[in-house]
PDB file of N, CA and C in Angstrom:
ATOM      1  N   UNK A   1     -55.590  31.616  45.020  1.00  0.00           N
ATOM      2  CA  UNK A   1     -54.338  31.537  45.774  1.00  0.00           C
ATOM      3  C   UNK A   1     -54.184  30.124  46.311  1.00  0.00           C
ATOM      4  N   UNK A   2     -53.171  29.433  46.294  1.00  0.00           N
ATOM      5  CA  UNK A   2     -52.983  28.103  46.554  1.00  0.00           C
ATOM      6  C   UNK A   2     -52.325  28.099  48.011  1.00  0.00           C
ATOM      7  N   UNK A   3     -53.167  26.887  48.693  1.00  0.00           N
ATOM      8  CA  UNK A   3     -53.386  26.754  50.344  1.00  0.00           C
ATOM      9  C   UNK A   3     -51.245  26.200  50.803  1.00  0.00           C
ATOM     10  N   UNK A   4     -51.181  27.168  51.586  1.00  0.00           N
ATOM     11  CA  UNK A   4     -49.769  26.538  51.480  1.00  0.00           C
ATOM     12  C   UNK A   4     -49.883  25.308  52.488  1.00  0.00           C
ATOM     13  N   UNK A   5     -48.958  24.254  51.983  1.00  0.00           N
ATOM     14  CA  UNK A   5     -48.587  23.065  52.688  1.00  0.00           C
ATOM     15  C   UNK A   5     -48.113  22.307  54.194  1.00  0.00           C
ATOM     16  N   UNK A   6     -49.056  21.918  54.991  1.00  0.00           N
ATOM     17  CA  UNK A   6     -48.769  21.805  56.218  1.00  0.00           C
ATOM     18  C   UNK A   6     -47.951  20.853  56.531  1.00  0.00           C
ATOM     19  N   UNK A   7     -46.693  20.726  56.601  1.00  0.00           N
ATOM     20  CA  UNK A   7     -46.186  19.507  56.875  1.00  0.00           C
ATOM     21  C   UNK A   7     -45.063  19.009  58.169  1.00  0.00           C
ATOM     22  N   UNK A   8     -45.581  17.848  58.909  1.00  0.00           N
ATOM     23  CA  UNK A   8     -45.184  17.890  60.041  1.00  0.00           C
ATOM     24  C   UNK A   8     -44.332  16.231  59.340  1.00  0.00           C
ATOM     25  N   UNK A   9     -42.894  16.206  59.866  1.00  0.00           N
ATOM     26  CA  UNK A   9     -41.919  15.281  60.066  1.00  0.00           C
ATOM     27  C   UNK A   9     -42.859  14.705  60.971  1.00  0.00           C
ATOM     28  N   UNK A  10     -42.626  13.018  60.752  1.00  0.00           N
ATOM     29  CA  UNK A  10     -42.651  12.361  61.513  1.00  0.00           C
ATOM     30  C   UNK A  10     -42.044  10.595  61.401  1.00  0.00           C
ATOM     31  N   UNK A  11     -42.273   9.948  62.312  1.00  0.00           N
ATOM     32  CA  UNK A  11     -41.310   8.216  61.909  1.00  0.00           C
ATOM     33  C   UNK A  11     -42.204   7.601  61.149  1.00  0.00           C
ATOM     34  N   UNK A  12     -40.980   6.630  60.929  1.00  0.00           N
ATOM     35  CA  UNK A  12     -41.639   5.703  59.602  1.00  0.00           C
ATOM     36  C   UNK A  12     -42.773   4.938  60.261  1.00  0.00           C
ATOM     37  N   UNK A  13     -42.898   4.325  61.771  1.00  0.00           N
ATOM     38  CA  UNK A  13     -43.700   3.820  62.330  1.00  0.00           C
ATOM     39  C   UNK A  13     -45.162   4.199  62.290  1.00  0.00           C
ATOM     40  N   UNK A  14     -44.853   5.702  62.407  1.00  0.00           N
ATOM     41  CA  UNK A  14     -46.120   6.487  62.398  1.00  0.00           C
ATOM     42  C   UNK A  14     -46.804   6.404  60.663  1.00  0.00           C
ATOM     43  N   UNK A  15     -46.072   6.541  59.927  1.00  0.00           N
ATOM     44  CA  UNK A  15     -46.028   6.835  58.227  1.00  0.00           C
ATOM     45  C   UNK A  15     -46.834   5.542  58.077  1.00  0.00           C
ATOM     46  N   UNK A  16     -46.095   4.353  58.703  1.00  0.00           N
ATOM     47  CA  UNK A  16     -46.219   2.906  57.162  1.00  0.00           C
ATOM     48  C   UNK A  16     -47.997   2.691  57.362  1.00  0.00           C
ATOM     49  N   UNK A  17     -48.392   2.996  57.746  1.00  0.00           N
ATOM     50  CA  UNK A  17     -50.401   2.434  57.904  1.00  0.00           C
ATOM     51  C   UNK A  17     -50.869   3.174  57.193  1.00  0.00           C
ATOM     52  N   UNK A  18     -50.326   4.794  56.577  1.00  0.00           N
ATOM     53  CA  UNK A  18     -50.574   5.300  55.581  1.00  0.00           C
ATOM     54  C   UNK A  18     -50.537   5.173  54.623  1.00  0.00           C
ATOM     55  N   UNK A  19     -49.149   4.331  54.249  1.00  0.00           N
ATOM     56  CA  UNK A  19     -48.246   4.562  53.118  1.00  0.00           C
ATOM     57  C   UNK A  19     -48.680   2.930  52.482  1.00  0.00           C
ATOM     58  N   UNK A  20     -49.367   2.137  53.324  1.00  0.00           N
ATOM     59  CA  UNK A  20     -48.702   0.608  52.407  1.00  0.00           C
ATOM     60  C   UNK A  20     -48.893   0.210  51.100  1.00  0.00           C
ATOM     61  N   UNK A  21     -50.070   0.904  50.431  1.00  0.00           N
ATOM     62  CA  UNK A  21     -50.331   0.478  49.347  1.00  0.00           C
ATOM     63  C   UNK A  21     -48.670   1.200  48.255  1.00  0.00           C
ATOM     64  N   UNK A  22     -48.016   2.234  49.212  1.00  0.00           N
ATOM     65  CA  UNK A  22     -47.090   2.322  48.252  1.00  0.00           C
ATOM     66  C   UNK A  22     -46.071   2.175  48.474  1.00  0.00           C
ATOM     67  N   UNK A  23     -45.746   1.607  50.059  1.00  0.00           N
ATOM     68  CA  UNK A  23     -44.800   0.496  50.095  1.00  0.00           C
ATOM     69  C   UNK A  23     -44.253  -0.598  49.807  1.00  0.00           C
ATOM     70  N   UNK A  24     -45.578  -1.473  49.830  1.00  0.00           N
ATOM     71  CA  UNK A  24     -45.346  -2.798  49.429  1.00  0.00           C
ATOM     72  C   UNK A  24     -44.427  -3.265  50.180  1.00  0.00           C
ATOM     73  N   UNK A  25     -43.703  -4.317  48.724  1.00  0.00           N
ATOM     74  CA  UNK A  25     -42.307  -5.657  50.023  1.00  0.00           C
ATOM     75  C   UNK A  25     -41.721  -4.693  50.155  1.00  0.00           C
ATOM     76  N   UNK A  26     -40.976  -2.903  49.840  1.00  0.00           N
ATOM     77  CA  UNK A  26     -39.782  -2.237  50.096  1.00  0.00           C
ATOM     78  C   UNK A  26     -39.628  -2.024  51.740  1.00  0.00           C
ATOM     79  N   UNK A  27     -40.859  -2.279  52.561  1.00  0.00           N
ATOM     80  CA  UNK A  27     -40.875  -1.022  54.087  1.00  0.00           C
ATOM     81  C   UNK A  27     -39.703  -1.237  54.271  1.00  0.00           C
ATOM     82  N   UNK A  28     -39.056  -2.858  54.819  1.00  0.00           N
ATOM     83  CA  UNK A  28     -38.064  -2.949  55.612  1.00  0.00           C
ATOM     84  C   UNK A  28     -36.691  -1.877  55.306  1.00  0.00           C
ATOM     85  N   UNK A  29     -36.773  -1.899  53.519  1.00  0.00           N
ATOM     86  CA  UNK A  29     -35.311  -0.980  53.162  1.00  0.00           C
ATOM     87  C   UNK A  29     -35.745   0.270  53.485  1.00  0.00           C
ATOM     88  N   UNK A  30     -37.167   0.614  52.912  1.00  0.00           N
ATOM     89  CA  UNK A  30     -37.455   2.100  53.509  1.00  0.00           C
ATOM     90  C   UNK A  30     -37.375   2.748  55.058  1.00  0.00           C
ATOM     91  N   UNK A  31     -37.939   1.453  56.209  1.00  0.00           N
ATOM     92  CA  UNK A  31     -37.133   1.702  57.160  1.00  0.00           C
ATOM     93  C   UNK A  31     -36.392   2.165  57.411  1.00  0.00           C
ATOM     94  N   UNK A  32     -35.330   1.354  56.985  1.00  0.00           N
ATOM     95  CA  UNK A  32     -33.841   1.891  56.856  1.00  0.00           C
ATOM     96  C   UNK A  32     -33.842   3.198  56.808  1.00  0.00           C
ATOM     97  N   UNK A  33     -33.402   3.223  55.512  1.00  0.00           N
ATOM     98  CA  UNK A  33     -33.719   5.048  55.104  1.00  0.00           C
ATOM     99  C   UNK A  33     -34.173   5.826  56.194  1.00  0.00           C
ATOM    100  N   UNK A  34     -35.434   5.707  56.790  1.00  0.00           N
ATOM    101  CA  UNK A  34     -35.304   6.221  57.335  1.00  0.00           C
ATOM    102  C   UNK A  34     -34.966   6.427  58.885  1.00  0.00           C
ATOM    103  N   UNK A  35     -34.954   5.325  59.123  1.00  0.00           N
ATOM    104  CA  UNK A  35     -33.617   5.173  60.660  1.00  0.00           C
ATOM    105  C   UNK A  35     -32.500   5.566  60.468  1.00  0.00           C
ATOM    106  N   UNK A  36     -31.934   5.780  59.187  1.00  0.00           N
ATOM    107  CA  UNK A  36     -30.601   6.279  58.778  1.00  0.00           C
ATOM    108  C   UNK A  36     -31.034   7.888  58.796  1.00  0.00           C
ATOM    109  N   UNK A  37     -31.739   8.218  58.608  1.00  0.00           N
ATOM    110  CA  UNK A  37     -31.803   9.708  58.187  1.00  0.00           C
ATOM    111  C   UNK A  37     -31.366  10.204  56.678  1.00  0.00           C
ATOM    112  N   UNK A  38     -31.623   8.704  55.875  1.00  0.00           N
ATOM    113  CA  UNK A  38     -31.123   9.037  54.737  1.00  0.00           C
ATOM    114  C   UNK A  38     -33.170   9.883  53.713  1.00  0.00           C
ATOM    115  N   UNK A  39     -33.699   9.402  54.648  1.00  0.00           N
ATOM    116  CA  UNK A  39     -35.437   9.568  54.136  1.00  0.00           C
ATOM    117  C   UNK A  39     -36.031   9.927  55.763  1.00  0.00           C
ATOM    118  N   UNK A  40     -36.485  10.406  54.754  1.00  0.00           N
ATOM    119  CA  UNK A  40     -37.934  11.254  55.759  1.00  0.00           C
ATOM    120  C   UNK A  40     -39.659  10.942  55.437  1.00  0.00           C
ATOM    121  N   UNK A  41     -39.969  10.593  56.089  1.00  0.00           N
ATOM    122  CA  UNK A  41     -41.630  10.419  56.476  1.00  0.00           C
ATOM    123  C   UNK A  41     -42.283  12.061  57.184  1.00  0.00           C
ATOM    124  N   UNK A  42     -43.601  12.354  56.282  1.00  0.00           N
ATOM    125  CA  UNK A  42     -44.149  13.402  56.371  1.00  0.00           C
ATOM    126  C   UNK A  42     -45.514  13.110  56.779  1.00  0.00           C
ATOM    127  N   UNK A  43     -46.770  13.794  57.706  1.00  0.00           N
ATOM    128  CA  UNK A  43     -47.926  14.145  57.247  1.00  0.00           C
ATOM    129  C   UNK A  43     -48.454  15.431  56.843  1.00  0.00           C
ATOM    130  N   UNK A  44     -48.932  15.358  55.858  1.00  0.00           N
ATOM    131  CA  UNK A  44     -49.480  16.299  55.393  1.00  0.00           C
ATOM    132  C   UNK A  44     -50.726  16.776  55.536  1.00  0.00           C
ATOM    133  N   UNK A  45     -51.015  18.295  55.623  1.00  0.00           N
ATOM    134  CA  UNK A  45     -52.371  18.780  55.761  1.00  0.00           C
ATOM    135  C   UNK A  45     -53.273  17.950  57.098  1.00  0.00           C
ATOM    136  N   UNK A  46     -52.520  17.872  58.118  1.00  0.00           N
ATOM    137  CA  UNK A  46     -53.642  17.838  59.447  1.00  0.00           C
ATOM    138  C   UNK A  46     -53.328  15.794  59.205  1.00  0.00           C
ATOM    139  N   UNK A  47     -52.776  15.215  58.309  1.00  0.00           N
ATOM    140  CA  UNK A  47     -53.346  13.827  58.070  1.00  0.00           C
ATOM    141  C   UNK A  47     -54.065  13.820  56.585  1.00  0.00           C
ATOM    142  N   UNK A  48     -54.102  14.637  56.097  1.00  0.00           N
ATOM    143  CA  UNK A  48     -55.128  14.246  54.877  1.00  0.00           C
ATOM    144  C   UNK A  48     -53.565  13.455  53.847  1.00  0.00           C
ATOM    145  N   UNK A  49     -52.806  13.709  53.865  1.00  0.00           N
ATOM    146  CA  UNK A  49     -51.958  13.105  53.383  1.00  0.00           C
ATOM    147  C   UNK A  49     -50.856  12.419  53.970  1.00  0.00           C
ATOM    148  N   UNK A  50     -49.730  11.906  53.434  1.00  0.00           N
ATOM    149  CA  UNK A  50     -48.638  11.333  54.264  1.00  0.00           C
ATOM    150  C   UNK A  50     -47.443  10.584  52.808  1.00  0.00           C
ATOM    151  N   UNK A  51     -46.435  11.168  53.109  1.00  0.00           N
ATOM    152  CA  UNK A  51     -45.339  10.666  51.963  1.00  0.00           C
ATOM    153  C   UNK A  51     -43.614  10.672  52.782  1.00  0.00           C
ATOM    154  N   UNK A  52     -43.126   9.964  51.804  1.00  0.00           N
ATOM    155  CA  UNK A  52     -41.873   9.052  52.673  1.00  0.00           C
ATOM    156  C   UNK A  52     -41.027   9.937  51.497  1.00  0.00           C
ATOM    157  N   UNK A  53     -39.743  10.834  51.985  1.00  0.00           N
ATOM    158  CA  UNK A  53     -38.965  11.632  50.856  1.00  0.00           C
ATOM    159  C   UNK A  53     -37.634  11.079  50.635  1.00  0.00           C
ATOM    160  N   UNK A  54     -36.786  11.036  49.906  1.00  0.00           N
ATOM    161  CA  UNK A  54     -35.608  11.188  50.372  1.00  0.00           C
ATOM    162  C   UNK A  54     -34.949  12.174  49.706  1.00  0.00           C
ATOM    163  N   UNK A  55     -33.787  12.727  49.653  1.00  0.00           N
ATOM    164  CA  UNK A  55     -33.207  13.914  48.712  1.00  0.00           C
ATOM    165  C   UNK A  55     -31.811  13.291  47.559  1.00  0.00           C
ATOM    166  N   UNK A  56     -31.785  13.759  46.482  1.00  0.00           N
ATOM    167  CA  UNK A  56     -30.386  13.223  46.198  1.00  0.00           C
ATOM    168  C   UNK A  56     -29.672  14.086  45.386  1.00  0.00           C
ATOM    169  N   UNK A  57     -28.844  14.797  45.805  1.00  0.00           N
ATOM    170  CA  UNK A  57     -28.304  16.507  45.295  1.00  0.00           C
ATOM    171  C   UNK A  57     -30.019  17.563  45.279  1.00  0.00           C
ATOM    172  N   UNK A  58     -30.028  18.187  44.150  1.00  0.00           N
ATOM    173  CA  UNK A  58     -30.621  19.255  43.988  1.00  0.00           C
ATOM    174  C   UNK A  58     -32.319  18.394  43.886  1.00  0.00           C
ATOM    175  N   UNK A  59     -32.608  16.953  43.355  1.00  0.00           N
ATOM    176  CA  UNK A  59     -33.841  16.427  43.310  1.00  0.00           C
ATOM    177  C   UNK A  59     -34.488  15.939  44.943  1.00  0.00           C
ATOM    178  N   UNK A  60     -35.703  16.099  44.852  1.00  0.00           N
ATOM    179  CA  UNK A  60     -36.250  15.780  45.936  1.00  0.00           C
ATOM    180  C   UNK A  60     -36.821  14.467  45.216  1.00  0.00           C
ATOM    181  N   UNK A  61     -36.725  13.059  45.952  1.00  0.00           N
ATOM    182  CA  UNK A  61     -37.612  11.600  45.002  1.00  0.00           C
ATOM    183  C   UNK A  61     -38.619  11.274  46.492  1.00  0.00           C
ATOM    184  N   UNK A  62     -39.797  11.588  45.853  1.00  0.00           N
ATOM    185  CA  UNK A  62     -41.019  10.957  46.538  1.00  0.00           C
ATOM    186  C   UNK A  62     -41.283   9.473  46.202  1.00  0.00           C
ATOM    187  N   UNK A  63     -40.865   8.554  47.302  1.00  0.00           N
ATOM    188  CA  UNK A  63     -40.852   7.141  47.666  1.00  0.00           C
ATOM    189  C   UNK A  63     -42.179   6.904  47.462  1.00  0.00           C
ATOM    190  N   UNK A  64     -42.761   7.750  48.164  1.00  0.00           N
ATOM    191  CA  UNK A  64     -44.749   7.080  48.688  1.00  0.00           C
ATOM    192  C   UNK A  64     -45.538   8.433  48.614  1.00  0.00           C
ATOM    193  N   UNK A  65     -46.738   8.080  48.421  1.00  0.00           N
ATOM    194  CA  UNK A  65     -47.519   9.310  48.142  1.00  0.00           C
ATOM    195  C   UNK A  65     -48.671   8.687  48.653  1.00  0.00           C
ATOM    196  N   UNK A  66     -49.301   8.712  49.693  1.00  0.00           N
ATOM    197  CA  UNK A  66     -51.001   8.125  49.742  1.00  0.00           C
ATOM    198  C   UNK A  66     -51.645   9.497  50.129  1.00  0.00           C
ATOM    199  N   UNK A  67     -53.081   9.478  50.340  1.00  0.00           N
ATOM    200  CA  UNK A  67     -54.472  10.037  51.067  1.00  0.00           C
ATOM    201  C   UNK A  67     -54.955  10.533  50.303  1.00  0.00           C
ATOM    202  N   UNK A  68     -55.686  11.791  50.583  1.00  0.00           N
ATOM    203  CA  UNK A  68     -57.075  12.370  49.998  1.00  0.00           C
ATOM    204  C   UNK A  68     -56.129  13.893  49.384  1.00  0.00           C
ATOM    205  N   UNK A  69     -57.175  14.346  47.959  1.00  0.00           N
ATOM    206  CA  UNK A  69     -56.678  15.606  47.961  1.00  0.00           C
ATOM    207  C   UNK A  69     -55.375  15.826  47.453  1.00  0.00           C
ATOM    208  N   UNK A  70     -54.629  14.646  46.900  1.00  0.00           N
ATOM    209  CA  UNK A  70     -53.421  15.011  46.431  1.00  0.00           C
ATOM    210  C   UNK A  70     -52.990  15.770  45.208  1.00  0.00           C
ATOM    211  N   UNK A  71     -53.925  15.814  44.736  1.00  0.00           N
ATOM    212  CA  UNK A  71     -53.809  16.901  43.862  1.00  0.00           C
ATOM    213  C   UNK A  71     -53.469  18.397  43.800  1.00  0.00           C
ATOM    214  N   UNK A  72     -54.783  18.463  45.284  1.00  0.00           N
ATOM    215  CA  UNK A  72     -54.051  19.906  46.196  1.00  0.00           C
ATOM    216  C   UNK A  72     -53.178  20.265  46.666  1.00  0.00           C
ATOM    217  N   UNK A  73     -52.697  18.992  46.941  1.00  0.00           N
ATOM    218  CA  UNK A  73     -51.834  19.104  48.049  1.00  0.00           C
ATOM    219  C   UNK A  73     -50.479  18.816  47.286  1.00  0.00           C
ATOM    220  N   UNK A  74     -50.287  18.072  46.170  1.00  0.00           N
ATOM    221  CA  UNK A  74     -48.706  18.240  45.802  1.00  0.00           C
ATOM    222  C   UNK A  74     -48.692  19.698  45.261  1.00  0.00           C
ATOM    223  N   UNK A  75     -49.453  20.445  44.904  1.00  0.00           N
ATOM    224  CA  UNK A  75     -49.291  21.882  43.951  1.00  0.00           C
ATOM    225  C   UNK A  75     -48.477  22.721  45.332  1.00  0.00           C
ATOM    226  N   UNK A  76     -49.090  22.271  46.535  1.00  0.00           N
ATOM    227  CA  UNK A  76     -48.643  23.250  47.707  1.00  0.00           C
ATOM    228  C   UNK A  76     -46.983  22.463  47.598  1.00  0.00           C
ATOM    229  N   UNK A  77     -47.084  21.023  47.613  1.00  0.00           N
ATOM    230  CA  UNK A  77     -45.334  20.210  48.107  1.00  0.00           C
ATOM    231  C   UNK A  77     -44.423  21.156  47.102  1.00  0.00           C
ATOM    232  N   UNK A  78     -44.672  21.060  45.591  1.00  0.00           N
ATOM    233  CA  UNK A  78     -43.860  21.305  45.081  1.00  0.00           C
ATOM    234  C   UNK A  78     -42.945  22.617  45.011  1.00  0.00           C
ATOM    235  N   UNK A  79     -44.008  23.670  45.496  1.00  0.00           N
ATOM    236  CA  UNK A  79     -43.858  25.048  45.721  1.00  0.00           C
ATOM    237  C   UNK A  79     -42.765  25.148  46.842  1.00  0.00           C
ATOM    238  N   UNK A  80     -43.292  23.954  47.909  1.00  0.00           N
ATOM    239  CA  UNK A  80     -42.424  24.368  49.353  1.00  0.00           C
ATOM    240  C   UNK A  80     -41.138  23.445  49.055  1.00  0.00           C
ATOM    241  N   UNK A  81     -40.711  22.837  47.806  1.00  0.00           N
ATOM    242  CA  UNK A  81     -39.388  21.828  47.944  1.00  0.00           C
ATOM    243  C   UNK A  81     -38.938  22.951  46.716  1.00  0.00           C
ATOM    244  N   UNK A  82     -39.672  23.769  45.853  1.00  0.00           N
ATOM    245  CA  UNK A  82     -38.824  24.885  44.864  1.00  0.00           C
ATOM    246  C   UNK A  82     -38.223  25.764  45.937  1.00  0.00           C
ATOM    247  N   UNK A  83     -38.832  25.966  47.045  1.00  0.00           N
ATOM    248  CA  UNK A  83     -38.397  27.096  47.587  1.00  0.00           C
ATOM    249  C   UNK A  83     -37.369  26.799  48.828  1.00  0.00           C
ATOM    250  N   UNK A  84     -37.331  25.259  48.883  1.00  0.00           N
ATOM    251  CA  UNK A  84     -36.260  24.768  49.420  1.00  0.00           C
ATOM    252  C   UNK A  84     -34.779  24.927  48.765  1.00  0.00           C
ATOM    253  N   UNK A  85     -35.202  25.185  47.453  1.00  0.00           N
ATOM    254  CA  UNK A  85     -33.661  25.021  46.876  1.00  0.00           C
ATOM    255  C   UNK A  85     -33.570  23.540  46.067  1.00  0.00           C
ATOM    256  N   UNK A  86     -34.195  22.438  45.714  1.00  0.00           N
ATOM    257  CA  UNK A  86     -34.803  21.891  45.035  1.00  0.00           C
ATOM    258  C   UNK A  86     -34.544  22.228  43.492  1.00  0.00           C
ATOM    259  N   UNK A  87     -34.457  21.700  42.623  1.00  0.00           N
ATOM    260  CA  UNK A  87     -34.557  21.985  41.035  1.00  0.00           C
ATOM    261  C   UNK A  87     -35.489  21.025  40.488  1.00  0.00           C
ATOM    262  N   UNK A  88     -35.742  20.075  41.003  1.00  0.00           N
ATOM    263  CA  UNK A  88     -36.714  18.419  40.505  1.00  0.00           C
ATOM    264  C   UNK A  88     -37.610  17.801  41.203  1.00  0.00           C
ATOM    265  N   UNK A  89     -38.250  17.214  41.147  1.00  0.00           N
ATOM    266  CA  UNK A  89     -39.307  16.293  41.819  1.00  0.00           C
ATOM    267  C   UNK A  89     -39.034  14.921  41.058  1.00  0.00           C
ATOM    268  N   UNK A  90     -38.863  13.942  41.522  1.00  0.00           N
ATOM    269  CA  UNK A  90     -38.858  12.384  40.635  1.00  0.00           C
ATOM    270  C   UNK A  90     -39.629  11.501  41.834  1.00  0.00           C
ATOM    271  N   UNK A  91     -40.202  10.448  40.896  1.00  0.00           N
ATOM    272  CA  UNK A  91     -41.081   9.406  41.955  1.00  0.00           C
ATOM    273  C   UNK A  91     -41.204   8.263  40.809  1.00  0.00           C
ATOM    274  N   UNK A  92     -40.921   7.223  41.499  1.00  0.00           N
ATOM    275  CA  UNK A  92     -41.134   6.129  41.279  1.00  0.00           C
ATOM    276  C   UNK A  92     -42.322   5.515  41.430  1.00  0.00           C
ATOM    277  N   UNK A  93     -43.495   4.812  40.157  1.00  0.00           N
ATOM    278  CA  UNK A  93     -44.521   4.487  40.863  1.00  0.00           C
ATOM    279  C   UNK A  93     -45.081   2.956  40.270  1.00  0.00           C
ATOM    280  N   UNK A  94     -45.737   2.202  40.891  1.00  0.00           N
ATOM    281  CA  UNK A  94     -46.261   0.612  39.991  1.00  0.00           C
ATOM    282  C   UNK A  94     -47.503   1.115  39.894  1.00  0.00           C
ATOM    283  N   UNK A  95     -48.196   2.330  40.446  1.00  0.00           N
ATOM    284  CA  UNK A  95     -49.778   3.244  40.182  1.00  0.00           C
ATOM    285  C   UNK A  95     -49.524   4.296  39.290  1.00  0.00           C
ATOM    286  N   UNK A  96     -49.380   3.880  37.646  1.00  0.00           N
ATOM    287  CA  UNK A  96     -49.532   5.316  36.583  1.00  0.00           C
ATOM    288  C   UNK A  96     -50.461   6.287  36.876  1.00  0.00           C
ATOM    289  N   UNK A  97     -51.715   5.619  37.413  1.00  0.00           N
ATOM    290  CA  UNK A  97     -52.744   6.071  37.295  1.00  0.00           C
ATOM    291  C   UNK A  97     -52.662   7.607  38.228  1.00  0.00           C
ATOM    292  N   UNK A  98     -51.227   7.512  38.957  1.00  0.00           N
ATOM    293  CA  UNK A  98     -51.018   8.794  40.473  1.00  0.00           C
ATOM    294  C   UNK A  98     -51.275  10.318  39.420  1.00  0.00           C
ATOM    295  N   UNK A  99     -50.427  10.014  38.138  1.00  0.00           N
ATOM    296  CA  UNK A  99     -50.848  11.338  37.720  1.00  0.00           C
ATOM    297  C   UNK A  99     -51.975  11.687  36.963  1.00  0.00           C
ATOM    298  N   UNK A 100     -53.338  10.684  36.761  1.00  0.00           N
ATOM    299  CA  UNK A 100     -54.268  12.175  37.542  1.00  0.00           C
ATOM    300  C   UNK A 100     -54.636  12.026  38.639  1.00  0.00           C
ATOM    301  N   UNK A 101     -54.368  11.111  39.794  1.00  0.00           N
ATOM    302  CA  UNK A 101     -54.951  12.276  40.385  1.00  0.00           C
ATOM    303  C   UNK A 101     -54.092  13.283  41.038  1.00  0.00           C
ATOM    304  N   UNK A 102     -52.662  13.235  40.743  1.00  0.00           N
ATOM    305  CA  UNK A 102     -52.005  14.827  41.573  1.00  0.00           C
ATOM    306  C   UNK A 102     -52.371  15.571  40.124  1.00  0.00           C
ATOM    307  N   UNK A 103     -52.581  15.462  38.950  1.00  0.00           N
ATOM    308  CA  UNK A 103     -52.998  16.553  37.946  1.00  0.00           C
ATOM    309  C   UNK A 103     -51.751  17.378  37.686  1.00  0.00           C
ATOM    310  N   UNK A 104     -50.527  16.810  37.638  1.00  0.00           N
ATOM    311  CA  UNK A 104     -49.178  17.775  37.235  1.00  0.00           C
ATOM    312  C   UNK A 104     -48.499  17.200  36.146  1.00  0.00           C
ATOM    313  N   UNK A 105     -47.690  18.314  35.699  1.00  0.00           N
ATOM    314  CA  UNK A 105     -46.449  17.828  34.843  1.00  0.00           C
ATOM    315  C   UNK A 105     -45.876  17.389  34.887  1.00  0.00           C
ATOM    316  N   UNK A 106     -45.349  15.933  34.767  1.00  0.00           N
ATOM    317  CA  UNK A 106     -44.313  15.387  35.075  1.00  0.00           C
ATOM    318  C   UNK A 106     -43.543  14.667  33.648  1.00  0.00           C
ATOM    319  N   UNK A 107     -42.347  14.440  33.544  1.00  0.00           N
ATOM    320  CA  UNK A 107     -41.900  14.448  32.472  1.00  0.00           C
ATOM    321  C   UNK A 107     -41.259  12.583  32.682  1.00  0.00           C
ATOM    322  N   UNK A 108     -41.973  11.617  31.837  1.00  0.00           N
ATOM    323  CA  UNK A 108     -41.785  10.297  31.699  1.00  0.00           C
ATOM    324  C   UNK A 108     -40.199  10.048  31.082  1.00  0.00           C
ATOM    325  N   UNK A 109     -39.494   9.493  32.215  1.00  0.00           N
ATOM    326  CA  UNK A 109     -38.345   9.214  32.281  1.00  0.00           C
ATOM    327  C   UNK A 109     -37.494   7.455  31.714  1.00  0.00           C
ATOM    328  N   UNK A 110     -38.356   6.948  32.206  1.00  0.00           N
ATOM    329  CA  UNK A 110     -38.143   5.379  32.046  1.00  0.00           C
ATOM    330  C   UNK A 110     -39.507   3.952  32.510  1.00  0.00           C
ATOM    331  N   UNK A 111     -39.095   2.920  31.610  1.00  0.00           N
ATOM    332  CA  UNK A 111     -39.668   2.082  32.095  1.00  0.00           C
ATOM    333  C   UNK A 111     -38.986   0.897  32.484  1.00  0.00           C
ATOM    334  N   UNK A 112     -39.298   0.134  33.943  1.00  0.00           N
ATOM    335  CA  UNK A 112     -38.486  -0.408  34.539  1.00  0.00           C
ATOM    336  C   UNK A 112     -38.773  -2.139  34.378  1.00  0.00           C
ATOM    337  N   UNK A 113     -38.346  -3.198  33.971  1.00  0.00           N
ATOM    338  CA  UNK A 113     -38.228  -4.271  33.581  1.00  0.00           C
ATOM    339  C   UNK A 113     -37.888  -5.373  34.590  1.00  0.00           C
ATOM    340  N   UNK A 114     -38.291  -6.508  35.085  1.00  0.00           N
ATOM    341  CA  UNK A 114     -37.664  -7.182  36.155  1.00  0.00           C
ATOM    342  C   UNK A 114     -38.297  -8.616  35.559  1.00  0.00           C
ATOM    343  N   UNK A 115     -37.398  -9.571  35.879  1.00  0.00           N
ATOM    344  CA  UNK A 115     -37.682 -10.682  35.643  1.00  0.00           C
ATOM    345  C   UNK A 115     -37.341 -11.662  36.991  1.00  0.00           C
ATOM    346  N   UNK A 116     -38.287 -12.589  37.785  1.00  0.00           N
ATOM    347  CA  UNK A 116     -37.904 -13.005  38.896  1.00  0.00           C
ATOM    348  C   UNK A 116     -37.119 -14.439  38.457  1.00  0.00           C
ATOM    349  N   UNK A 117     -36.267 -15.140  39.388  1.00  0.00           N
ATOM    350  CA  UNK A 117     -35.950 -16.271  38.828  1.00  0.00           C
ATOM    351  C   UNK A 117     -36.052 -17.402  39.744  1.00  0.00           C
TER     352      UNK A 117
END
């Protein structure tokens, strides 16, 4: 039986010492977001985790994903954002390596190209 998902809202202030390796240069816009209330900052499971959401129609897009156990612990997220009413999960990542360790299905959408000048 899979441990259901503890998750407590909280500010980005509290979030970014969790999150930086998957912030990077974005915090300041992610800020935003979420001073706007356009994104939400989570911890998960007591602290063992912590992720920055935002929603856009029926998809939920996970910004940031850090801590321990995420493997466990997205099987519980995804369950509690299906049962939100949810149809998708999408995440953006510069770490391929995230899916193993959350160990899910995810279906490869695009690859993103930038050239600085």
């Amino acid at each position: 039986m899979e441990e259901k998902v503890i998750a407590e809202k909280i500010t980005f202030a509290q979030a970014a010492p969790y999150l930086s390796k998957s912030v990077g240069d974005d915090g300041v816009a992610l800020k935003k977001q979420c001073d706007s209330g356009i994104a939400q900052c989570w911890r998960l499971q007591k602290g063992q985790a912590y992720m920055l959401t935002r929603a856009e129609n029926k998809e939920l897009v996970v910004c940031c994903f850090e801590g321990e156990n995420l493997g466990e612990i997205i099987t519980g997220v995804i369950q509690a954002v299906k049962n939100s009413g949810f149809s998708s999960i999408r995440f953006h990542t510069k770490r391929p390596a995230i899916l193993k360790l959350i160990r899910q299905d995810f279906e490869f959408v695009e690859s993103i190209f930038r050239r600085t000048l």
